[in-house]
Protein backbone atom coordinates (compact mmCIF):
# COMPACT_ATOMS: atom_id res chain seq x y z
CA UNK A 1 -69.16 -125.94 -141.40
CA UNK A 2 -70.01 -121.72 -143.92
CA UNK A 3 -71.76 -117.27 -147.19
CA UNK A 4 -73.39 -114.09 -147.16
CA UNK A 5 -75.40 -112.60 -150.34
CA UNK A 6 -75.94 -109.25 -150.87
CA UNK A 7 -78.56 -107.67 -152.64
CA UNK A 8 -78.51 -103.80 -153.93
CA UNK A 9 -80.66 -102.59 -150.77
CA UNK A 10 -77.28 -103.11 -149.25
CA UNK A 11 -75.62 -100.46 -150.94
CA UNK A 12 -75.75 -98.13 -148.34
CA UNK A 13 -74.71 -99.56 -145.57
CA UNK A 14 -71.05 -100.69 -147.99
CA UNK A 15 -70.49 -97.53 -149.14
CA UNK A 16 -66.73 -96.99 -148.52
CA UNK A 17 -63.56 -99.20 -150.43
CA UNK A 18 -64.31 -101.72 -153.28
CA UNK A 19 -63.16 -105.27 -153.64
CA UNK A 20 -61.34 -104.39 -156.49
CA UNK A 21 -58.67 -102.77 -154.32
CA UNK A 22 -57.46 -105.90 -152.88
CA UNK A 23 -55.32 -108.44 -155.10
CA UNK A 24 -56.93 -112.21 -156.09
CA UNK A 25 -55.89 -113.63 -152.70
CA UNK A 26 -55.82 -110.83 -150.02
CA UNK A 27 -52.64 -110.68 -147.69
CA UNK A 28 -54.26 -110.76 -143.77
CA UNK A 29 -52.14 -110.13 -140.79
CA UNK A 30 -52.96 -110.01 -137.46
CA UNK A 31 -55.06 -112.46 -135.49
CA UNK A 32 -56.46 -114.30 -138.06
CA UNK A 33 -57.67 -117.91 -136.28
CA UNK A 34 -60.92 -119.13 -137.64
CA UNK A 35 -63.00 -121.57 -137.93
CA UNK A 36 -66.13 -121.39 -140.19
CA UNK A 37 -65.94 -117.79 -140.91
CA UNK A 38 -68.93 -115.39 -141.52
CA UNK A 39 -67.86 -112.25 -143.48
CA UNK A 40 -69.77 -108.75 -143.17
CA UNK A 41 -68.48 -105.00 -143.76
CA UNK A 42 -70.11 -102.86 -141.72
CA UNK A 43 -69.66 -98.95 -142.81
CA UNK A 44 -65.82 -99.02 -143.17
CA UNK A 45 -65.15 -102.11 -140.75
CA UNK A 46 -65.15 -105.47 -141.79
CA UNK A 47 -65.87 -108.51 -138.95
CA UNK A 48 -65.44 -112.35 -139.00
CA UNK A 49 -67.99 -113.93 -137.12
CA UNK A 50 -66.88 -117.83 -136.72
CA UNK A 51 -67.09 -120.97 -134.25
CA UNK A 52 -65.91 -121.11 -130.90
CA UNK A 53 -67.11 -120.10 -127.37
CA UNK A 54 -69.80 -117.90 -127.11
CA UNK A 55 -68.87 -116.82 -131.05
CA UNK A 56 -65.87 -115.68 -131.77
CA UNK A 57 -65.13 -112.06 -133.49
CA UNK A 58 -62.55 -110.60 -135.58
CA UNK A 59 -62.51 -107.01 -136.94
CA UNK A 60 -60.54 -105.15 -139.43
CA UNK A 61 -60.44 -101.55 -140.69
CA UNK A 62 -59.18 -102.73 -144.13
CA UNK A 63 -60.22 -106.34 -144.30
CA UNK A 64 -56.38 -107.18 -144.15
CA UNK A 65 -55.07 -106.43 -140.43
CA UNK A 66 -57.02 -108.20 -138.13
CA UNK A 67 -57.86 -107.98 -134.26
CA UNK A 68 -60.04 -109.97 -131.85
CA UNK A 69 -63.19 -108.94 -130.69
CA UNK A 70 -65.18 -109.49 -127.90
CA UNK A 71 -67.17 -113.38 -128.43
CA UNK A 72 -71.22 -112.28 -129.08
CA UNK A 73 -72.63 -114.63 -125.91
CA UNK A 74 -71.67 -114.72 -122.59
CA UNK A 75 -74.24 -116.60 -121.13
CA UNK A 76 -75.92 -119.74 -122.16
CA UNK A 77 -79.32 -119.35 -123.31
CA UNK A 78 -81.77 -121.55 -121.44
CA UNK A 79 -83.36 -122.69 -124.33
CA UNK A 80 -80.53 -124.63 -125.50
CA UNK A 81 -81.00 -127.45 -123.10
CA UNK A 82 -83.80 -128.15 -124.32
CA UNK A 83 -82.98 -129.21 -127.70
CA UNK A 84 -79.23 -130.37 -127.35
CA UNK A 85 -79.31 -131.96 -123.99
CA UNK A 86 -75.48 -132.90 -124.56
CA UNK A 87 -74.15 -130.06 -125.49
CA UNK A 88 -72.02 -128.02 -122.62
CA UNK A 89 -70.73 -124.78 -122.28
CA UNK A 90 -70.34 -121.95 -124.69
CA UNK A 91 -69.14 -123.84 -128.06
CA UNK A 92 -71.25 -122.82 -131.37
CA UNK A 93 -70.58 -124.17 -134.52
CA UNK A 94 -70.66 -122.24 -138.19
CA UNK A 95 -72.43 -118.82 -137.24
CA UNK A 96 -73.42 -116.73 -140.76
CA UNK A 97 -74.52 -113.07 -140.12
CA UNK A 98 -76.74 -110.81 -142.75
CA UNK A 99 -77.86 -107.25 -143.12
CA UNK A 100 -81.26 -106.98 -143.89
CA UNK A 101 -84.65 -104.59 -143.33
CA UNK A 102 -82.98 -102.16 -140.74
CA UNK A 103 -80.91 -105.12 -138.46
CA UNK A 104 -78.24 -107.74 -138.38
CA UNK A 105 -79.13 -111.14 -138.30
CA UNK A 106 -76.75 -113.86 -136.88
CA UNK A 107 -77.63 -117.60 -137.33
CA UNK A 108 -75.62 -120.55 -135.35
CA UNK A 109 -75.50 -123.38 -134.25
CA UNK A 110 -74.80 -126.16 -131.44
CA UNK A 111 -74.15 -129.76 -131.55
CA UNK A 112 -71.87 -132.75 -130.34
CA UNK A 113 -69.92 -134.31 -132.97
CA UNK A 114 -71.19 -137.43 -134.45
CA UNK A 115 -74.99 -136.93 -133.37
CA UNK A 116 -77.56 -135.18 -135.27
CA UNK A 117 -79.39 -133.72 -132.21
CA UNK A 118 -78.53 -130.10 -133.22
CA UNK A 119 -80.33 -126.77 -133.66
CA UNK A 120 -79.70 -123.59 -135.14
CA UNK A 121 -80.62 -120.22 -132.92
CA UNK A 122 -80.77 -116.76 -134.07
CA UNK A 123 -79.98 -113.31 -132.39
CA UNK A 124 -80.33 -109.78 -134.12
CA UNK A 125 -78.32 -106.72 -133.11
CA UNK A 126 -79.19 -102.99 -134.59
CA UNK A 127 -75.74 -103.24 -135.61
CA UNK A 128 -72.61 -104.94 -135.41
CA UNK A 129 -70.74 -102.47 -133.59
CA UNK A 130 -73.11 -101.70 -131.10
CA UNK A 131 -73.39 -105.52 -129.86
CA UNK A 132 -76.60 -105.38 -128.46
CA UNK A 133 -77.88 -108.56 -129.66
CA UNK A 134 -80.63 -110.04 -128.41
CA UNK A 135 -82.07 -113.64 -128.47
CA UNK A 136 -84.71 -114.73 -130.69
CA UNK A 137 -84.56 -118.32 -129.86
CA UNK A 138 -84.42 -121.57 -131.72
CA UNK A 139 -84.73 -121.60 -135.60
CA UNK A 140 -85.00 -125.55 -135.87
CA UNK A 141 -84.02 -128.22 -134.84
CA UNK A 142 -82.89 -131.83 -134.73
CA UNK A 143 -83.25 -134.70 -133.14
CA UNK A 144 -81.29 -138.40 -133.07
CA UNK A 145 -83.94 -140.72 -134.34
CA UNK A 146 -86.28 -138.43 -135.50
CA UNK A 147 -84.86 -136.84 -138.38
CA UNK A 148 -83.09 -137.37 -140.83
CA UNK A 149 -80.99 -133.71 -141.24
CA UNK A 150 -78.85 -132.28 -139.17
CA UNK A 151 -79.87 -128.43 -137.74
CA UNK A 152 -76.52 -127.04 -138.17
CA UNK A 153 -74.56 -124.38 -140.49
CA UNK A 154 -76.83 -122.42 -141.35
CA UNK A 155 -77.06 -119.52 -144.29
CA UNK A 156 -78.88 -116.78 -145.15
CA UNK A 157 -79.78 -115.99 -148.82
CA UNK A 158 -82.16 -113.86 -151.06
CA UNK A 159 -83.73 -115.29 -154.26
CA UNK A 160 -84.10 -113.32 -157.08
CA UNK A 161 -87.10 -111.74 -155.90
CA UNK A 162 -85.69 -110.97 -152.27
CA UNK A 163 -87.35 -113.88 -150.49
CA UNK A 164 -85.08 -115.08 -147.81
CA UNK A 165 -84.20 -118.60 -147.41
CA UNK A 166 -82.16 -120.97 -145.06
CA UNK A 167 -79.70 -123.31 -146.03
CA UNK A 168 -78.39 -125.66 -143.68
CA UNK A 169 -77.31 -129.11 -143.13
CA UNK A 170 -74.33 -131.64 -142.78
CA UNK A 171 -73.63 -135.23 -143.38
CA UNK A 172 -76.72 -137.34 -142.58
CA UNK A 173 -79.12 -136.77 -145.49
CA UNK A 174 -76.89 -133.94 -146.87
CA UNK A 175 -77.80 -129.81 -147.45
CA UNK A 176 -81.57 -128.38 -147.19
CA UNK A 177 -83.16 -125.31 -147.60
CA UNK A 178 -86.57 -124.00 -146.21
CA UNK A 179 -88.12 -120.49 -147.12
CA UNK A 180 -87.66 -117.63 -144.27
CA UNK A 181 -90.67 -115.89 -142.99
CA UNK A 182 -89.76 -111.78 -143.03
CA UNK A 183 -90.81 -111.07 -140.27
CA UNK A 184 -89.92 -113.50 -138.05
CA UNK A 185 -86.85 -114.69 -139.64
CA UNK A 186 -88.02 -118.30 -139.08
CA UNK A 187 -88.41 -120.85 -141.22
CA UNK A 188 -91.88 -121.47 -143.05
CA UNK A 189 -93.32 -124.25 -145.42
CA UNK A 190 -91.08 -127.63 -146.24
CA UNK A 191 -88.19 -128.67 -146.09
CA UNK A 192 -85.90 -129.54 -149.69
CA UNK A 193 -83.00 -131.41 -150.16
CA UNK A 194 -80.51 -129.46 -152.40
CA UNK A 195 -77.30 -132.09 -152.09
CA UNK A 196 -76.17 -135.27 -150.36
CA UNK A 197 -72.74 -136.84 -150.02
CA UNK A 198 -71.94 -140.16 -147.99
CA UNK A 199 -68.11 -139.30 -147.49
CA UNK A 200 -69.14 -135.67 -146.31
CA UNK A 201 -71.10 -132.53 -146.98
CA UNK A 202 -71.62 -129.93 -145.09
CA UNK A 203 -71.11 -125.59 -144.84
CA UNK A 204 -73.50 -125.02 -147.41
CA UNK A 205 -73.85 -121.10 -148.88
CA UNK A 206 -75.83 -119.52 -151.31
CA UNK A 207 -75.36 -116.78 -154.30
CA UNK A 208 -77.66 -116.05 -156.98
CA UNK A 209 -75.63 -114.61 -160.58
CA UNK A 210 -77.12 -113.91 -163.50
CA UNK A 211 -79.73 -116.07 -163.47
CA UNK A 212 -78.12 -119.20 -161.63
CA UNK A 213 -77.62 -119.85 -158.13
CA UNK A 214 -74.64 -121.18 -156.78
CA UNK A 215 -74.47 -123.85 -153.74
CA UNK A 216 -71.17 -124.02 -152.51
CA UNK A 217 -70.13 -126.64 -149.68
CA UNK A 218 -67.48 -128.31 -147.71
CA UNK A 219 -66.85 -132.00 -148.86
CA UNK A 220 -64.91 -134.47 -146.71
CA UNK A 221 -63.97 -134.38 -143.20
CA UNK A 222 -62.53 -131.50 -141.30
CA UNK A 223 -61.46 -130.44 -137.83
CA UNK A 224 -57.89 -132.57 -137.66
CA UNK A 225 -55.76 -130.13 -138.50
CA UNK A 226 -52.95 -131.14 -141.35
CA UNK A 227 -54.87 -134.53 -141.60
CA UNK A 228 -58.07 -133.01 -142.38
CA UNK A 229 -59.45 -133.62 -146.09
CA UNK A 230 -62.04 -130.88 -146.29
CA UNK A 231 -62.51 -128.85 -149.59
CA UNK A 232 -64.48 -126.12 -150.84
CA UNK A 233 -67.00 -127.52 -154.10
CA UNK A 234 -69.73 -126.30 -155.70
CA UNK A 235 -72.51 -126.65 -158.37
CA UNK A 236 -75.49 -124.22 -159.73
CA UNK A 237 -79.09 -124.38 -160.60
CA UNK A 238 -81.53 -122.11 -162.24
CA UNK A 239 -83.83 -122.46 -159.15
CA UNK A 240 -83.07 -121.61 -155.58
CA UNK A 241 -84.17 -125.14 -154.52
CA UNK A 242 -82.39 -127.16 -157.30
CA UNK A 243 -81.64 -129.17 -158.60
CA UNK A 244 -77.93 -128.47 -158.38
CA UNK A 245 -75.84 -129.75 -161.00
CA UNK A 246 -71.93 -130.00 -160.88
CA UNK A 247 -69.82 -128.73 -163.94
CA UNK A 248 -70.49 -132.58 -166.05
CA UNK A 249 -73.87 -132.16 -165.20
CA UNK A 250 -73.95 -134.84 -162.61
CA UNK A 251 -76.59 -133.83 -159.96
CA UNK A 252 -75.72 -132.94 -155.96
CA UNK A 253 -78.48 -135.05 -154.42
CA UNK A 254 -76.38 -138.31 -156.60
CA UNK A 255 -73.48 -136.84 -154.27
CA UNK A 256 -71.68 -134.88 -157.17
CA UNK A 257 -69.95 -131.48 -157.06
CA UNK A 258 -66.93 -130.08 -158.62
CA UNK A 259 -64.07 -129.03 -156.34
CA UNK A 260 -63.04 -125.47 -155.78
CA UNK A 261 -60.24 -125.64 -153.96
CA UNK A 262 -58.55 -128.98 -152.27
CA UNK A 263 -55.69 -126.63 -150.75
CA UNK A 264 -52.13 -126.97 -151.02
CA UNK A 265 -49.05 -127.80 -149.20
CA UNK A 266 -49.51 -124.91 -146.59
CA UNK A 267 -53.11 -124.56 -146.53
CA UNK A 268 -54.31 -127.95 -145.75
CA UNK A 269 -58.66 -128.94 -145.70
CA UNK A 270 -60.08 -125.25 -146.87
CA UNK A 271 -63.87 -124.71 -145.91
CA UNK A 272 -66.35 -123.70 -144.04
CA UNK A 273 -66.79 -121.13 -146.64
CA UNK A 274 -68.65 -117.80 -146.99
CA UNK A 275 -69.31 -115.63 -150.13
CA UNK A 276 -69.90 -111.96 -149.71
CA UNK A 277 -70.35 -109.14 -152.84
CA UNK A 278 -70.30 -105.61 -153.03
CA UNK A 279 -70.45 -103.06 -156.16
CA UNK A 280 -70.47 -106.28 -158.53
CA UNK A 281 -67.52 -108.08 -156.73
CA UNK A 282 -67.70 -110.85 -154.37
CA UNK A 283 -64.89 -112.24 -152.45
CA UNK A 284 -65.09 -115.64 -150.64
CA UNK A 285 -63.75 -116.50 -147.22
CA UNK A 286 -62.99 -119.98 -145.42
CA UNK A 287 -60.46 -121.44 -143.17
CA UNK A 288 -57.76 -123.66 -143.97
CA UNK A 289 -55.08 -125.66 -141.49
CA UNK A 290 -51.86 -123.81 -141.79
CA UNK A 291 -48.96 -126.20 -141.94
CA UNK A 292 -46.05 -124.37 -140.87
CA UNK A 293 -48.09 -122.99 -137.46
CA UNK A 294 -48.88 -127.14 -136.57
CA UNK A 295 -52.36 -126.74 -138.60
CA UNK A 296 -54.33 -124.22 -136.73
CA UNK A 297 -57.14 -122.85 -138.17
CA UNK A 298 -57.06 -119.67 -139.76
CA UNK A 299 -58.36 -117.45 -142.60
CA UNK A 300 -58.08 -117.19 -146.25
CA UNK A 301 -60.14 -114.34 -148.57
CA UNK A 302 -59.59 -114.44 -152.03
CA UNK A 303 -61.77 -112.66 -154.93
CA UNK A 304 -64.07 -114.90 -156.38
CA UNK A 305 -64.79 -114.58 -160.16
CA UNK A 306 -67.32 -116.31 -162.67
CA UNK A 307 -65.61 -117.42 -166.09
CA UNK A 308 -67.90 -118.98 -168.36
CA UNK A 309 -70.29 -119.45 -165.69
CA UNK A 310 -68.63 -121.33 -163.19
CA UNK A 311 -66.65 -119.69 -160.30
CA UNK A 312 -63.05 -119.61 -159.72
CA UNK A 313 -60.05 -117.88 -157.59
């Protein structure tokens, strides 16, 4: 159920130690349980934003040692109620977090599994280590019987003319996107279906390279540990809002994609992934079930390169 792309307005705020330093498949230590991770660096820090009560936090001075944070909500905001009148508690799914004119922006969502009555909030923070986020409210929403999507994971990406957009969406008629207003961070205009899947989409992110953009998403089911089937897939498109076309040329909304990474006999259902760049690098995170700790949850970064035009580990 999760990408962050970053455009050169960034640079600033990333100044400090490149991607390149790091091997192909980074080396993490520490606490490192995720689910659904959001990557940002923050001056020289780097923080994991991913799903669990009240959002759960990981930072790291070095992007490879890794502590726990304090969880971003303590309280439940009223609205939420409202618009998932099953939901309980603290749980959000899939949170994805993005610098961008002067704040930090952190999407989420909450749901009950199986049901499409879901929506996606949205605080902002002046930065990441000051925690002083405050709610903005709901983003959209869903509703059982009403519509067709499903108003969870949500993503935050840039165009190649710095228009923001949302990406969002799992199972039930597959991934969307709708444009971002910039200054309320909020969606405006129609909604567009980018990719559908009957056996299971869902964790959809966005990066735009040299002149294609690149929807990557979670295929299968996840969240059952060694016997989950989830894996990380992709296709590209010359457009923001498709279509998307896997590497044969097979489209996304026929339910096509070409598979990233199906994991391995340690790391079991990889996904919920999230792409993040700096200097000309990007790196992608996601969870995977680790087999020899009775498949918890936890995270993976590797470098992510772009052979030929299509990206690999």
């Amino acid at each position: 159920m999760r990408h962050i792309f970053r455009k050169t307005l960034l640079a600033a705020v990333l100044a400090g130690s490149t991607l390149a330093a790091h091997a192909d498949h980074w080396t993490l230590s520490g606490d490192v349980g995720v689910h659904d991770p959001a990557i940002l660096k923050e001056g020289a820090t780097w923080w994991t934003f991913s799903t669990g009560e009240g959002i759960q936090v990981l930072y790291s001075g070095d992007g490879k040692a890794w502590s726990r944070g304090i969880k971003v909500l303590g309280a439940r905001p009223a609205w939420w109620s409202t618009y998932v009148p099953a939901h309980s508690g603290l749980d959000v799914w899939a949170p994805d977090v993005v610098t961008y004119n002067g704040k930090v922006w952190l999407y989420y969502s909450i749901s009950t599994f199986g049901s499409n009555t879901s929506a996606i909030g949205l605080l902002s923070a002046t930065s990441v280590a000051k925690g002083d986020w405050s709610d903005r409210g709901k983003v959209i929403s869903s509703k059982s019987g009403t519509n067709d999507y499903n108003a969870i994971d949500p993503n935050l990406t840039f165009d190649a003319d710095g228009q923001p957009w949302l990406v969002f969406g799992s199972w039930f008629s597959g991934i969307k996107i709708v444009k971002i207003d910039k200054g309320t961070m909020k969606p405006t205009g129609s909604i567009t279906t980018l990719a559908k899947r009957s056996s299971g989409i869902e964790g959809p992110a966005i990066v735009q390279r040299e002149g294609y953009y690149y929807l990557f998403v979670s295929i299968d089911k996840c969240c059952a540990g060694t016997s989950s089937t989830y894996k990380v897939a992709y296709g590209r498109a010359t457009s923001i809002t498709g279509p998307y076309y896997d590497k044969n040329g097979k489209k996304m909304t026929d339910g096509y994609s070409s598979v990233l990474d199906a994991g391995n006999s340690r790391w079991v259902g990889p996904g919920g992934q999230d792409i993040y760049r700096e200097n000309g690098y990007s790196i992608i995170a996601r969870h995977a079930y680790d087999a020899t700790a009775n498949g918890a949850p936890k995270l993976l970064i590797s470098d992510l390169k772009f052979s030929g035009g299509w990206p690999s580990y």
